[in-house]
N, C-alpha and C. Protein backbone atom coordinates (compact mmCIF):
# COMPACT_ATOMS: atom_id res chain seq x y z
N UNK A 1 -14.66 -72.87 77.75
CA UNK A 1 -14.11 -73.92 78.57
C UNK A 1 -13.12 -74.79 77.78
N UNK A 2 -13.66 -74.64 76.42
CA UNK A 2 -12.10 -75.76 75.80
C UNK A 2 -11.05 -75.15 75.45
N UNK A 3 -11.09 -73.85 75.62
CA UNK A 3 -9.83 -73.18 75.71
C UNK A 3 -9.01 -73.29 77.26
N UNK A 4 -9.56 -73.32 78.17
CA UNK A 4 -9.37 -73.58 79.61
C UNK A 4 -8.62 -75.12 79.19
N UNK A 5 -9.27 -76.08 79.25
CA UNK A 5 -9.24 -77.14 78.81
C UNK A 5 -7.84 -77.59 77.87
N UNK A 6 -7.52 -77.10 76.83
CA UNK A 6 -6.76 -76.91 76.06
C UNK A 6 -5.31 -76.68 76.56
N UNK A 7 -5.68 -75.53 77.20
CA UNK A 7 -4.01 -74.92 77.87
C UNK A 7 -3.46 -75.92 79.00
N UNK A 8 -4.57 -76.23 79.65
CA UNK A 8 -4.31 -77.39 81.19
C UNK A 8 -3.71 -78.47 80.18
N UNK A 9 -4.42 -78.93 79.21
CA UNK A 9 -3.29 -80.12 78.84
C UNK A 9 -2.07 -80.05 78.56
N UNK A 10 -1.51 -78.67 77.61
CA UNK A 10 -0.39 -78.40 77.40
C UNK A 10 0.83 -78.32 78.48
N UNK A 11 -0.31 -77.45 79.59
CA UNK A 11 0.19 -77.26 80.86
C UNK A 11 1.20 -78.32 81.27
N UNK A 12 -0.16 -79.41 81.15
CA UNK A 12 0.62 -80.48 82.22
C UNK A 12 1.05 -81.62 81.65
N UNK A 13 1.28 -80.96 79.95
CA UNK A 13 2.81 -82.50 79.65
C UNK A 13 3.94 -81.36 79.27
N UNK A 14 3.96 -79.96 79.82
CA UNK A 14 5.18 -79.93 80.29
C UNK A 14 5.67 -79.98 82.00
N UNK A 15 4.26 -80.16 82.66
CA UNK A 15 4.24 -80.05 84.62
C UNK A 15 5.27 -81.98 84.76
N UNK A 16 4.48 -82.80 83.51
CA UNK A 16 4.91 -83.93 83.53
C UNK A 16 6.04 -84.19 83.41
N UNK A 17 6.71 -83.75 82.01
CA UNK A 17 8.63 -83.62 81.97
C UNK A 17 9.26 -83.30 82.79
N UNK A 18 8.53 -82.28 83.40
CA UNK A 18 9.23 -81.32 84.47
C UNK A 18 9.51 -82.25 85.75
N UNK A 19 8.50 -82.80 86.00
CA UNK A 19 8.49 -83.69 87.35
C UNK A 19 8.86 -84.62 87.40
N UNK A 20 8.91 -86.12 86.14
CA UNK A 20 9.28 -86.54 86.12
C UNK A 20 10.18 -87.59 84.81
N UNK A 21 10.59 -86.64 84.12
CA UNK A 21 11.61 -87.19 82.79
C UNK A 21 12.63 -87.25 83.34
N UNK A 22 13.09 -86.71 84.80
CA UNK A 22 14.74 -86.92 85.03
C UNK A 22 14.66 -88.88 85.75
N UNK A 23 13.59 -88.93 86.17
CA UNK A 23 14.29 -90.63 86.57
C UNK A 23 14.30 -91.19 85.78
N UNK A 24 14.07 -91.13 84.51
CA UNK A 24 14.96 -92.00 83.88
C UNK A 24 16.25 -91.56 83.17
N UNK A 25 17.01 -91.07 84.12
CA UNK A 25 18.23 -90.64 84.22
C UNK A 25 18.95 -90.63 85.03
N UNK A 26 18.96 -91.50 85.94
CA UNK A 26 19.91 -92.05 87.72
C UNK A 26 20.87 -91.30 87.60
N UNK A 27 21.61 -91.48 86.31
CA UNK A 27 23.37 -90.59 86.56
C UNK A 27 23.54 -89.36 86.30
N UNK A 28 22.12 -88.87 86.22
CA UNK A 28 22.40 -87.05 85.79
C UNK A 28 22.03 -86.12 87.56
N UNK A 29 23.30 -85.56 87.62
CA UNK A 29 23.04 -84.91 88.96
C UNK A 29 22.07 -84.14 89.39
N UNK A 30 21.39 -84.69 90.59
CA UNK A 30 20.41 -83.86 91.26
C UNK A 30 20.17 -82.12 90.66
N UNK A 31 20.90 -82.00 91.10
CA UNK A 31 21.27 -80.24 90.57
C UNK A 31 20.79 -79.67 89.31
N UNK A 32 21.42 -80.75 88.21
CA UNK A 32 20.82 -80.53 87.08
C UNK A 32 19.67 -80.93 86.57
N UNK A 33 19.37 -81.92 87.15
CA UNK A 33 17.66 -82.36 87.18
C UNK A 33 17.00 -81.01 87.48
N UNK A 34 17.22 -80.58 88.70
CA UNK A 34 16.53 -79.23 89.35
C UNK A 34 16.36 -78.48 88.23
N UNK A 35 17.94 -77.96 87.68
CA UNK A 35 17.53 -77.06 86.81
C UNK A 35 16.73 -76.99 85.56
N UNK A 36 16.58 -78.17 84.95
CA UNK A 36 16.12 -78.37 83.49
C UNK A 36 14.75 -78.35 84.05
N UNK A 37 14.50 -79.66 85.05
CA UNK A 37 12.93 -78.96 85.42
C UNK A 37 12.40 -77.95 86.05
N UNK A 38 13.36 -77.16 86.19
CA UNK A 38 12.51 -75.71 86.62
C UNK A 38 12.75 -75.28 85.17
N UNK A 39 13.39 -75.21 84.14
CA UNK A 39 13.39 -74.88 82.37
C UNK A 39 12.25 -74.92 82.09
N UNK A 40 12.00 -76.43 82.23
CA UNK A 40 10.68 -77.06 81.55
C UNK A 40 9.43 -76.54 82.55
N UNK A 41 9.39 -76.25 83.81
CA UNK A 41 8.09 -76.09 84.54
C UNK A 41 7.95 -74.19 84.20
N UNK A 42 8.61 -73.75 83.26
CA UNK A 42 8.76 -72.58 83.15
C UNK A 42 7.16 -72.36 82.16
N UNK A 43 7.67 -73.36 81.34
CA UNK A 43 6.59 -73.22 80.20
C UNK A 43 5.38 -73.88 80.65
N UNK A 44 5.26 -74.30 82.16
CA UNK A 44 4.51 -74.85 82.51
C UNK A 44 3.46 -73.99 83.09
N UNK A 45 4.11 -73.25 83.69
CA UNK A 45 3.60 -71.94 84.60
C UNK A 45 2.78 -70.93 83.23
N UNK A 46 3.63 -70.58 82.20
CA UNK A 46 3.54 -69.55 81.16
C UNK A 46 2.07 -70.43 80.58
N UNK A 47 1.57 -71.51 80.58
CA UNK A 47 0.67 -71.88 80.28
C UNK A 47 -0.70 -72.26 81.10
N UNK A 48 -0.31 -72.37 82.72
CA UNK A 48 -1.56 -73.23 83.79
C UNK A 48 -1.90 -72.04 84.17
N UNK A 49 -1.33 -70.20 84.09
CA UNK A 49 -1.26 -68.96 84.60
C UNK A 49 -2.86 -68.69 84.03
N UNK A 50 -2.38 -68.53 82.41
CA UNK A 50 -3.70 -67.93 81.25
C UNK A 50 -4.76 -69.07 81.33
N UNK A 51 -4.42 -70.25 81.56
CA UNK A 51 -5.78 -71.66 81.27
C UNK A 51 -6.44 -71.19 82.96
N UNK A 52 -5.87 -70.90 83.98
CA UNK A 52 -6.37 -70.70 85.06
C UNK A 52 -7.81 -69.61 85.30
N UNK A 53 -6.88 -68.26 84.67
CA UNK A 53 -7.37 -67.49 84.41
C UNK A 53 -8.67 -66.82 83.88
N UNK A 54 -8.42 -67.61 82.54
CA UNK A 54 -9.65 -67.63 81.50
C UNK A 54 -10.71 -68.56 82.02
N UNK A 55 -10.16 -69.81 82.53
CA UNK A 55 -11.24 -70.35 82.94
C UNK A 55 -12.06 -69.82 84.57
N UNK A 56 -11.74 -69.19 84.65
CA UNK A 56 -12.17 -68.79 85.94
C UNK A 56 -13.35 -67.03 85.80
N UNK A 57 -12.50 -66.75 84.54
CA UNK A 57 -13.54 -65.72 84.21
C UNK A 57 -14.52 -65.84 83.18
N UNK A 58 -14.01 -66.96 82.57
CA UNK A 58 -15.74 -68.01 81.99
C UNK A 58 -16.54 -68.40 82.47
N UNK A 59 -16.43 -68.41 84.42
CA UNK A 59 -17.20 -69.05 85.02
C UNK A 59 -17.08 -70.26 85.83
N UNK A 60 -15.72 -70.92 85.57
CA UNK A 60 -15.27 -71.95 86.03
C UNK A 60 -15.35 -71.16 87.76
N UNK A 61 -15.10 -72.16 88.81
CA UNK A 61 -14.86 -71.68 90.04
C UNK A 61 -13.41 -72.18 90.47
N UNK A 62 -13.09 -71.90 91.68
CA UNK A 62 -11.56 -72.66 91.83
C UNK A 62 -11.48 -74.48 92.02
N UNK A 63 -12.45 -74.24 92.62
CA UNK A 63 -12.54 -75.90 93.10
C UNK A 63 -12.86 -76.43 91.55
N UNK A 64 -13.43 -76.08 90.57
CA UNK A 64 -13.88 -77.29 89.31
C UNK A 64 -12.36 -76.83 88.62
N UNK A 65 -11.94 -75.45 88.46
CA UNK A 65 -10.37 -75.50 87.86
C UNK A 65 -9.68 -76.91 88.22
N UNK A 66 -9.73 -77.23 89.69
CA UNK A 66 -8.35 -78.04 90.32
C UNK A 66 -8.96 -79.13 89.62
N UNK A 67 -10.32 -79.22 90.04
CA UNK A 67 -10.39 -80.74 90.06
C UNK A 67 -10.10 -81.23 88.46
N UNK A 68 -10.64 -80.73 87.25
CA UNK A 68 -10.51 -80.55 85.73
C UNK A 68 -8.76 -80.81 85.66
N UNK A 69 -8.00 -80.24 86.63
CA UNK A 69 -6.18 -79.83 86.23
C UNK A 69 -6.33 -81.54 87.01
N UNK A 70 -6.46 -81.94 88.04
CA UNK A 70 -6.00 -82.67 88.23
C UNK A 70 -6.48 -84.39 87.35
N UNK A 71 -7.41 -83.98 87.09
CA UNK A 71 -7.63 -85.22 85.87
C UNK A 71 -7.44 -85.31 84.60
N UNK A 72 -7.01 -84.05 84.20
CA UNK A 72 -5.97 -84.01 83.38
C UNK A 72 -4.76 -84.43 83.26
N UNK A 73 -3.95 -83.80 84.55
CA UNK A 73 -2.79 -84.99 85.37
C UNK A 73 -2.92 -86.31 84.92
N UNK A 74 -3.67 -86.72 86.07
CA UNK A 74 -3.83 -87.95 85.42
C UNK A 74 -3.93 -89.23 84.49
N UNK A 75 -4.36 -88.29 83.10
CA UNK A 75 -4.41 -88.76 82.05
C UNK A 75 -3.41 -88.77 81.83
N UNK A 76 -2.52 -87.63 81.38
CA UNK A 76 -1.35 -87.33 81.08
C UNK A 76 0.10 -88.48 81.44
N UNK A 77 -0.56 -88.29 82.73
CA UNK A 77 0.45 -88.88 83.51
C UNK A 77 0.58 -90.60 83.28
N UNK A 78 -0.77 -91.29 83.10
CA UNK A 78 -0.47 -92.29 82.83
C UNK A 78 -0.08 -92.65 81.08
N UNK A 79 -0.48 -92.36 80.38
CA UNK A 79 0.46 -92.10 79.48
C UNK A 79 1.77 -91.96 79.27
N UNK A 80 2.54 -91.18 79.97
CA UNK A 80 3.66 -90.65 80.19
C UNK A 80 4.26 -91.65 81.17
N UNK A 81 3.53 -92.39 81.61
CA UNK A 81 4.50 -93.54 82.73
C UNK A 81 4.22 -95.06 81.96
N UNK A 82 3.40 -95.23 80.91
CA UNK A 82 3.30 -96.57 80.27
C UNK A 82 4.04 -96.39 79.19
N UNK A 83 4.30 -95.11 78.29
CA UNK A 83 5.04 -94.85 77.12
C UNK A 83 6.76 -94.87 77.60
N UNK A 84 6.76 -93.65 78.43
CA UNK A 84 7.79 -93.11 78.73
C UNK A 84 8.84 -93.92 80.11
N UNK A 85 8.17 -93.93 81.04
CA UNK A 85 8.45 -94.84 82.01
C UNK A 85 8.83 -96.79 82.12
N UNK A 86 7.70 -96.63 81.34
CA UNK A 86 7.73 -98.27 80.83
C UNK A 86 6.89 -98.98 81.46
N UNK A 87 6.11 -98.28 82.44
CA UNK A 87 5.64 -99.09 83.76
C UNK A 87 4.55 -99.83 83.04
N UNK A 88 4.02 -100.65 84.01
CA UNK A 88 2.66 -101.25 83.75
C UNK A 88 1.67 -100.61 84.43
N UNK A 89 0.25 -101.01 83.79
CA UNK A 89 -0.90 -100.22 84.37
C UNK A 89 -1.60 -101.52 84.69
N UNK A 90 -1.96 -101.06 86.30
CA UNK A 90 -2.78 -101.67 87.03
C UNK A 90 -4.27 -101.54 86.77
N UNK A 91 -5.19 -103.06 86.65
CA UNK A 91 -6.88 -102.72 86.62
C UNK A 91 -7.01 -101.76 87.67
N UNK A 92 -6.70 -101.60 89.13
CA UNK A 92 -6.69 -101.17 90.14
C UNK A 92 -6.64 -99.35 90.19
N UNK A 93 -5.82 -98.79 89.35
CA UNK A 93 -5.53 -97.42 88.89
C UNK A 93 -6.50 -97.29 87.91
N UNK A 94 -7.07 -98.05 86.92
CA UNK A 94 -8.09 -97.48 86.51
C UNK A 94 -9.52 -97.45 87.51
N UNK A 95 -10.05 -98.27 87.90
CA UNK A 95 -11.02 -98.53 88.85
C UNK A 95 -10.43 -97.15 89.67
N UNK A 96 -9.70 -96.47 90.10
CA UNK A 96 -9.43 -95.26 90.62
C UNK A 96 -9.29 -94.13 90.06
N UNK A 97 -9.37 -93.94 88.87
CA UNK A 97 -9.96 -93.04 87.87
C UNK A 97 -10.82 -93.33 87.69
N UNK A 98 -11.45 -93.75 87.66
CA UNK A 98 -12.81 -93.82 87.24
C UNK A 98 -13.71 -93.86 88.67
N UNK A 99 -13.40 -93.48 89.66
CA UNK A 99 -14.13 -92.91 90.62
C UNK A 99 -13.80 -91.46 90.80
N UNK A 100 -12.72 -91.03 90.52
CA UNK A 100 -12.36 -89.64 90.08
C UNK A 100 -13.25 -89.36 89.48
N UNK A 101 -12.95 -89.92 88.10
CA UNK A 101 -14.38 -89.33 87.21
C UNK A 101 -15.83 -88.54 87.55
N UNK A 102 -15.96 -89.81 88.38
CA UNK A 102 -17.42 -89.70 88.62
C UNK A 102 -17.45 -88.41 89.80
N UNK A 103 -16.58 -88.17 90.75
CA UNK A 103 -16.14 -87.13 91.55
C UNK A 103 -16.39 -85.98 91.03
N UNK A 104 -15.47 -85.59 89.80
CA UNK A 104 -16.00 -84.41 88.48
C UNK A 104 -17.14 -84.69 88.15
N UNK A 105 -17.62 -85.23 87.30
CA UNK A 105 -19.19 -85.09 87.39
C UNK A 105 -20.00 -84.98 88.38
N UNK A 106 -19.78 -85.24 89.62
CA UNK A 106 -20.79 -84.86 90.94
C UNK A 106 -20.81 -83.26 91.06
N UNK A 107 -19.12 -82.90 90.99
CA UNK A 107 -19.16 -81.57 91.30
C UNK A 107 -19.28 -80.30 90.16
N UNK A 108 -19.68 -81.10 89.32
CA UNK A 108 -19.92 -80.34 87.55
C UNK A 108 -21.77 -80.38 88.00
N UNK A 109 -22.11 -81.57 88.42
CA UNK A 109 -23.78 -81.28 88.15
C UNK A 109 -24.37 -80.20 89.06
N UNK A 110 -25.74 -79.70 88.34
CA UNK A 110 -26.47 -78.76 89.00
C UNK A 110 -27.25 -79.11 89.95
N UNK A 111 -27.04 -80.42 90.40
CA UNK A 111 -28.15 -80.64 91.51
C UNK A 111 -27.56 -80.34 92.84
């Protein structure tokens, strides 16, 4: 699983560039936004393909894959919008991860 684990992160700080490193770039044309992030979601794919994969024939199911990719996202993502973006982070967005959280662990336990 931490190989699963592993690749999803890589995955998704290049799913992150890909999606969103062009706004902070207003004057670079649509078009070319497109293209660089389909560049960058290239290596994105070449990596969420095998983490999908493996984790699924370790035992993972589809539904704990997504949910694992998407709180990964998450992490990623806020990172990538307080570093990179500049934004501020709301108490409010955490209090919403952190019911995520607990979401993955409901659907991780054996009961």
């Amino acid at each position: 699983m931490l190989k699963t684990i592993a690749l999803l992160t890589l995955s998704n700080v290049f799913m992150t560039f890909a999606w969103y490193r062009h706004l902070r770039f207003k004057e670079l044309p649509l078009w070319k936004a497109i293209l660089i992030s389909w560049g960058i979601a290239f290596l994105e794919y070449c990596l969420m393909v095998p983490a999908n994969r493996i984790g699924y024939i370790n035992g993972m199911n589809g539904f704990q894959l997504k949910m694992t990719q998407e709180v990964i996202t998450l992490i990623i993502f806020t990172v990538f919008a307080i570093f990179y973006l500049k934004e501020p982070f709301h108490w409010k967005y955490m209090v919403s991860f952190i019911l995520l959280l607990g979401s993955v662990y409901f659907m991780f336990s054996k009961k």
